[in-house]
N, C-alpha and C. Protein backbone atom coordinates (compact mmCIF):
# COMPACT_ATOMS: atom_id res chain seq x y z
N UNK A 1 76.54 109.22 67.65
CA UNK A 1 77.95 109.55 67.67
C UNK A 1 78.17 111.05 67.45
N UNK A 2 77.27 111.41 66.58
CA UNK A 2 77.69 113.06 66.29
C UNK A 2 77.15 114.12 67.74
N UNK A 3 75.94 113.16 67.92
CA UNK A 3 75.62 114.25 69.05
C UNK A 3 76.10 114.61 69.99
N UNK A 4 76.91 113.35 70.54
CA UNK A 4 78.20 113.45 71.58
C UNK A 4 79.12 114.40 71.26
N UNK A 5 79.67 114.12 69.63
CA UNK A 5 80.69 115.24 69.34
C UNK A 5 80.04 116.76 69.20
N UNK A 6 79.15 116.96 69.08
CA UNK A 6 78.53 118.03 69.05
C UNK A 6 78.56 118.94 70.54
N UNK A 7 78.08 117.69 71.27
CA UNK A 7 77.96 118.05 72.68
C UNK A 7 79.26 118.70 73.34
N UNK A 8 80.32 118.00 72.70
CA UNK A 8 81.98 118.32 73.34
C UNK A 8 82.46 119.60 72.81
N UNK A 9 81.64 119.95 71.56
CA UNK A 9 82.06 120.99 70.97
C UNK A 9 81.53 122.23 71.88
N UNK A 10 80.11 122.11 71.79
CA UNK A 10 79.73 122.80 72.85
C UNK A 10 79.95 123.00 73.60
N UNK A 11 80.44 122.30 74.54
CA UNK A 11 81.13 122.55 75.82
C UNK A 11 82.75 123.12 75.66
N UNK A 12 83.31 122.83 74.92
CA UNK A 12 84.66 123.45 74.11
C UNK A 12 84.28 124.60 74.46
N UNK A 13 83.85 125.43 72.68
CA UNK A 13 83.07 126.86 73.20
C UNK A 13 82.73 127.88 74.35
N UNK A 14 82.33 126.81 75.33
CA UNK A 14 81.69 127.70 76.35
C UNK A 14 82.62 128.21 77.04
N UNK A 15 83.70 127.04 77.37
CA UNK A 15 84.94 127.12 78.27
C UNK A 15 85.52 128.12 77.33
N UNK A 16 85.95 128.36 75.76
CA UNK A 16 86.72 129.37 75.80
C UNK A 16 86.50 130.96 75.70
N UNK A 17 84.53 130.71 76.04
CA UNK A 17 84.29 132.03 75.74
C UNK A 17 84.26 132.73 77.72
N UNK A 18 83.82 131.74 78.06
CA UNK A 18 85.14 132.28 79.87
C UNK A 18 85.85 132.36 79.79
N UNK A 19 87.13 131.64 79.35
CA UNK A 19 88.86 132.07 79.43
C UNK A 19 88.62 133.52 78.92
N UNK A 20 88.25 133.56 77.55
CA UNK A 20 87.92 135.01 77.13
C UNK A 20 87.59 136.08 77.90
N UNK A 21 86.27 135.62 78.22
CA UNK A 21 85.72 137.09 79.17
C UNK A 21 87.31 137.28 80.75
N UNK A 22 87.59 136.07 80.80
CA UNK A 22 88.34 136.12 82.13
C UNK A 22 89.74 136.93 82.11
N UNK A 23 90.03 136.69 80.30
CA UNK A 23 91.43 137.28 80.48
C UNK A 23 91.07 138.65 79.26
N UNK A 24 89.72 139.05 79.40
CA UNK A 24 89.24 140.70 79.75
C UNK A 24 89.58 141.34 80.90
N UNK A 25 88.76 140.52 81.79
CA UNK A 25 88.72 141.58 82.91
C UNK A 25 90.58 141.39 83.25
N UNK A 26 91.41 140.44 83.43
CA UNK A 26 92.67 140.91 83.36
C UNK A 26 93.47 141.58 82.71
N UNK A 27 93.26 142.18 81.20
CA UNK A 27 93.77 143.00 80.72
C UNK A 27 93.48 144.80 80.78
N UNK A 28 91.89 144.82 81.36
CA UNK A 28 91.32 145.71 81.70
C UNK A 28 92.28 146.39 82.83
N UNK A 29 92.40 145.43 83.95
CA UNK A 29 93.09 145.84 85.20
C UNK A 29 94.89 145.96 85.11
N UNK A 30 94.83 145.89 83.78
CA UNK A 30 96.67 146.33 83.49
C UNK A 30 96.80 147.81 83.46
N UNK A 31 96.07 148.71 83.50
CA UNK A 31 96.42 150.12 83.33
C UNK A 31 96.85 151.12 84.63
N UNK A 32 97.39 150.64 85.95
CA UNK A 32 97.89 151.06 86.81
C UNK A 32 99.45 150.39 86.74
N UNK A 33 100.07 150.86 88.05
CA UNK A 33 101.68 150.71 88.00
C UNK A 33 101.62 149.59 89.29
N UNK A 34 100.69 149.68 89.66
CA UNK A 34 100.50 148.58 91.05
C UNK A 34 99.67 147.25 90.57
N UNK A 35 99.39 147.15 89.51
CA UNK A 35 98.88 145.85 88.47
C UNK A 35 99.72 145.34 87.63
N UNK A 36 100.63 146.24 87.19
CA UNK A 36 102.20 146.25 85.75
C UNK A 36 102.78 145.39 86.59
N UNK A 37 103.04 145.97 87.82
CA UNK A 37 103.82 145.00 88.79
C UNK A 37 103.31 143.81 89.37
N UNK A 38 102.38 143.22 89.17
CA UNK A 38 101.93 142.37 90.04
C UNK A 38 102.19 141.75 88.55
N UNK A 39 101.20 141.80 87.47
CA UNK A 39 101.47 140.82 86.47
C UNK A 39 102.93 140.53 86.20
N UNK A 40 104.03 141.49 86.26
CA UNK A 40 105.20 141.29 85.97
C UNK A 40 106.11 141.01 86.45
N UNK A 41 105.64 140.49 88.00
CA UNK A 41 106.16 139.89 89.09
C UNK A 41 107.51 140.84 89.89
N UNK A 42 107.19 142.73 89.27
CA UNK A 42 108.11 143.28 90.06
C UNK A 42 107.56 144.05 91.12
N UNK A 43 108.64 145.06 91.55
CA UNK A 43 107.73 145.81 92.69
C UNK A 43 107.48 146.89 91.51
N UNK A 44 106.60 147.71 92.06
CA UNK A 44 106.11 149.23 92.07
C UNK A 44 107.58 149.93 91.75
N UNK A 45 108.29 150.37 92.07
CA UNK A 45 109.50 150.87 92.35
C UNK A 45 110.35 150.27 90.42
N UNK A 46 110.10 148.92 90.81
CA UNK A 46 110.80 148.33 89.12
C UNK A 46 110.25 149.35 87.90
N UNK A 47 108.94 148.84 88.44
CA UNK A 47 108.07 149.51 87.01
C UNK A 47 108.71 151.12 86.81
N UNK A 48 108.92 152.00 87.90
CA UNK A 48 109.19 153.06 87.64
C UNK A 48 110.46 153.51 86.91
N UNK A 49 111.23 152.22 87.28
CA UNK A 49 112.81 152.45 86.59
C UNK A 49 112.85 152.09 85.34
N UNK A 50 111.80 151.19 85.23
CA UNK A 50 111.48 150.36 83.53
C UNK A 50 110.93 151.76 82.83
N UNK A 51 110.34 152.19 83.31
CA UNK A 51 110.08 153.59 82.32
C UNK A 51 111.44 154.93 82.46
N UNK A 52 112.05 154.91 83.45
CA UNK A 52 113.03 155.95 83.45
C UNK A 52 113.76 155.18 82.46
N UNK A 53 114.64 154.21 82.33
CA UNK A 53 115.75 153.68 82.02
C UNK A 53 115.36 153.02 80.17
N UNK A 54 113.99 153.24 79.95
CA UNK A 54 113.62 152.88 78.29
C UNK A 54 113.26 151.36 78.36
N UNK A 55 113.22 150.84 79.34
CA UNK A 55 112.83 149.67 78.84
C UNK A 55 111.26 149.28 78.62
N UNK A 56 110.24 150.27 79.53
CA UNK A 56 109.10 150.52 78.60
C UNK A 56 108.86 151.82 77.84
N UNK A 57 108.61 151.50 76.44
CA UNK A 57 108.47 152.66 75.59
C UNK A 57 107.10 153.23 75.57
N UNK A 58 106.81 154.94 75.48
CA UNK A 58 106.12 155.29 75.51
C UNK A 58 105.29 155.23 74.36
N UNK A 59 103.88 155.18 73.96
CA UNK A 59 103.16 154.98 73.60
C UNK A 59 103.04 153.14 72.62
N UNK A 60 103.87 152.48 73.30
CA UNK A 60 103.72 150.66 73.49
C UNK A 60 103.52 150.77 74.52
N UNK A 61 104.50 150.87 75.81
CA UNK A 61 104.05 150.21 76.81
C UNK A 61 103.09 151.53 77.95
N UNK A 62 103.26 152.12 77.49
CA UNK A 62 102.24 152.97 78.18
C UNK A 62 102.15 154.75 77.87
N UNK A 63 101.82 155.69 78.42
CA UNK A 63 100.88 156.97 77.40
C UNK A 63 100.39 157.89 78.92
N UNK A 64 100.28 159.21 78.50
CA UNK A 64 99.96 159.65 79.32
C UNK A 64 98.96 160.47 79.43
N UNK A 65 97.70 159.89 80.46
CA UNK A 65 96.34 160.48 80.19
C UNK A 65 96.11 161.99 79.94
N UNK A 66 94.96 162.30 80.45
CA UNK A 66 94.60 163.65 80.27
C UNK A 66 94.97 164.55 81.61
N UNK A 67 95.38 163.64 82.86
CA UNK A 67 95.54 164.29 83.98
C UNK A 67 97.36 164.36 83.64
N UNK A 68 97.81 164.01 83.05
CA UNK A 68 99.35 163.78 82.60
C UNK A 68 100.18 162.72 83.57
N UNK A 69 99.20 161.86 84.09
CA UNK A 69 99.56 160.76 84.82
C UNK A 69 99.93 159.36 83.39
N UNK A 70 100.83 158.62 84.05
CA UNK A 70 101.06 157.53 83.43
C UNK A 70 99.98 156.41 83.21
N UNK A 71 99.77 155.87 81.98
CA UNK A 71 98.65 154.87 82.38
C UNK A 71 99.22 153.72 81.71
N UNK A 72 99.29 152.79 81.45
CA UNK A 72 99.72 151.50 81.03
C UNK A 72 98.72 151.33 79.80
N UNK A 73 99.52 150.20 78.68
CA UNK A 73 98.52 150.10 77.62
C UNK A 73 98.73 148.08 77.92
N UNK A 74 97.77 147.73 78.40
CA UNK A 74 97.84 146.07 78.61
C UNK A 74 98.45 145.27 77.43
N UNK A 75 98.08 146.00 76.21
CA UNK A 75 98.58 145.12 75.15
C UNK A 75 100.04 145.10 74.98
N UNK A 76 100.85 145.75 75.01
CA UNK A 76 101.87 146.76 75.52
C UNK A 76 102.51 145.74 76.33
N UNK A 77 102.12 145.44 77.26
CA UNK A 77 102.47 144.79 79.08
C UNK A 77 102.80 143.17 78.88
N UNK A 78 101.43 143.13 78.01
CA UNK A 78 101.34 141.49 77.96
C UNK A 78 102.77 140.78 76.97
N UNK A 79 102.31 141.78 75.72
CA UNK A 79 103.87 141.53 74.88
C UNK A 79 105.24 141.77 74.84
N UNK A 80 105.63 142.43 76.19
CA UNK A 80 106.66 142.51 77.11
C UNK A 80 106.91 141.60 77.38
N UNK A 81 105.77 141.17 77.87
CA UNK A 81 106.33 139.94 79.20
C UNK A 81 106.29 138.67 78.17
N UNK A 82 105.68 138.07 77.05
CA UNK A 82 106.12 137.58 76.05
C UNK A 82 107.87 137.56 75.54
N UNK A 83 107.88 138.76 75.50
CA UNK A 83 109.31 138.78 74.86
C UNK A 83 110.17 138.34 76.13
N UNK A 84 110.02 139.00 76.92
CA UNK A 84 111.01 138.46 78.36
C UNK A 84 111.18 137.18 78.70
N UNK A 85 110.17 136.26 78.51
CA UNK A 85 110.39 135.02 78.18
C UNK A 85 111.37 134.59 77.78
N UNK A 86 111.93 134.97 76.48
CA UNK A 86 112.51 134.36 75.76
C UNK A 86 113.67 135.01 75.40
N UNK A 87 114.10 136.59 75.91
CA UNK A 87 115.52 136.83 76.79
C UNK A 87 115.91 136.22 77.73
N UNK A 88 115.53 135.69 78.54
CA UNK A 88 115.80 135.17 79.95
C UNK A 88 117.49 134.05 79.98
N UNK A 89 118.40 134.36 80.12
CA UNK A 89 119.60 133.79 80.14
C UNK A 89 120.35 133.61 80.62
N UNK A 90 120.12 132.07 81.43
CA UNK A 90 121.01 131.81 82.63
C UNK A 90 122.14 131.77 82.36
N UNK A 91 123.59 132.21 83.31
CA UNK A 91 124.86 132.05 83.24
C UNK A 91 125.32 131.07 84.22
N UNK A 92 125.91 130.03 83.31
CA UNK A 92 126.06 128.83 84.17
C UNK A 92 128.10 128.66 84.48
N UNK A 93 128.03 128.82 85.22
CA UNK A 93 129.47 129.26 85.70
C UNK A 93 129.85 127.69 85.76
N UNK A 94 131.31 127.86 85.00
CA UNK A 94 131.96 126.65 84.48
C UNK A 94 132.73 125.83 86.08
N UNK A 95 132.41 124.14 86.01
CA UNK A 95 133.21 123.86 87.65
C UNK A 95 134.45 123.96 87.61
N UNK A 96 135.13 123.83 89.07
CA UNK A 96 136.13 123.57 89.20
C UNK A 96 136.50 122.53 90.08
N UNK A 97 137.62 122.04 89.11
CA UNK A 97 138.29 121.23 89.60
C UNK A 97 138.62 121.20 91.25
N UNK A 98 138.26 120.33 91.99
CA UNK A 98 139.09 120.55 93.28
C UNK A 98 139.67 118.87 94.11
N UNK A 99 140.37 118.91 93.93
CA UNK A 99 141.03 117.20 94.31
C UNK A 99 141.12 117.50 95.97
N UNK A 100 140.90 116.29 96.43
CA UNK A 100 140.99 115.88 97.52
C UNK A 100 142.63 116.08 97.91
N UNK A 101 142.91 116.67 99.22
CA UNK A 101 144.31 116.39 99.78
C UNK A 101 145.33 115.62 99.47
N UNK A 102 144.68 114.81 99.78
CA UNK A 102 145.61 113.29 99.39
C UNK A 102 145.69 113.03 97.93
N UNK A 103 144.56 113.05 97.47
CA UNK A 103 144.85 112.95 95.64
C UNK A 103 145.94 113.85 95.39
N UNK A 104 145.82 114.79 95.83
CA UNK A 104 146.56 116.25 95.08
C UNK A 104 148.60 115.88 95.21
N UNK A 105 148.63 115.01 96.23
CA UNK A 105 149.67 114.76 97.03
C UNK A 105 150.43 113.51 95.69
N UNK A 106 149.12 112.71 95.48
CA UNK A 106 150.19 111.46 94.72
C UNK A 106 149.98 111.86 93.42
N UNK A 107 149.39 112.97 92.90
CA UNK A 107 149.44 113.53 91.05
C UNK A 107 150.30 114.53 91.05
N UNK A 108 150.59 115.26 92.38
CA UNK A 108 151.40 116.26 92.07
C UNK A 108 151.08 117.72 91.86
N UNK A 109 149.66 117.90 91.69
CA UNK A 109 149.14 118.96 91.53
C UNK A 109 148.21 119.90 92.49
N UNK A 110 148.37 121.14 92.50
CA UNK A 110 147.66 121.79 93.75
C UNK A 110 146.38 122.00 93.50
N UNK A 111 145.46 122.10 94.64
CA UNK A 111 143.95 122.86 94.55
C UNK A 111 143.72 123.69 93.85
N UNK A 112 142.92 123.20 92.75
CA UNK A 112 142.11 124.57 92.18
C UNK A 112 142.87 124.43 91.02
């Protein structure tokens, strides 16, 4: 009985030391503006306004190398898009009433 559980454990492990290595090499590849956007599902163009307009802050969401180019900080990126999650707020526009012709005719009241 234990060896089985042993066995599952093992195999547990292995799988999360791939997820691991896997969501390395994806955090690795967050430090361009053409990756910011792809993980963050905007264009190229977004990302640039997200830094004009403050909504990424410099040295969280990104820093500027030694060539004085922009570089992204993944940790930065990832906990953005965390928080955006959970801004996200649909506006659900209230119905309206609209009676049929004929209804409107025997209550007395107009469309809308």
């Amino acid at each position: 009985m234990f060896d089985s559980l042993e066995s599952v454990l093992i195999d547990i492990r292995n799988k999360v030391e791939i997820q691991g290595e896997l969501l390395q090499i994806i955090v690795d590849s967050l430090s361009t503006r053409k990756a910011v956007a792809r993980f963050l599902n905007k264009t190229p163009k977004t990302i640039g306004n997200m830094i004009k307009d403050g909504r990424f802050q410099l040295g969280r969401e990104y820093f500027y190398n030694k060539d004085a180019k922009i570089e992204f900080i993944p940790k930065g990126i990832i906990e953005y898009k965390k928080q955006q999650k959970f801004k996200t707020v649909v506006k659900v526009k209230e119905a309206e009433k609209i009676l049929h012709p004929v209804s409107s005719k025997f209550i007395g009241a107009s469309n809308g």
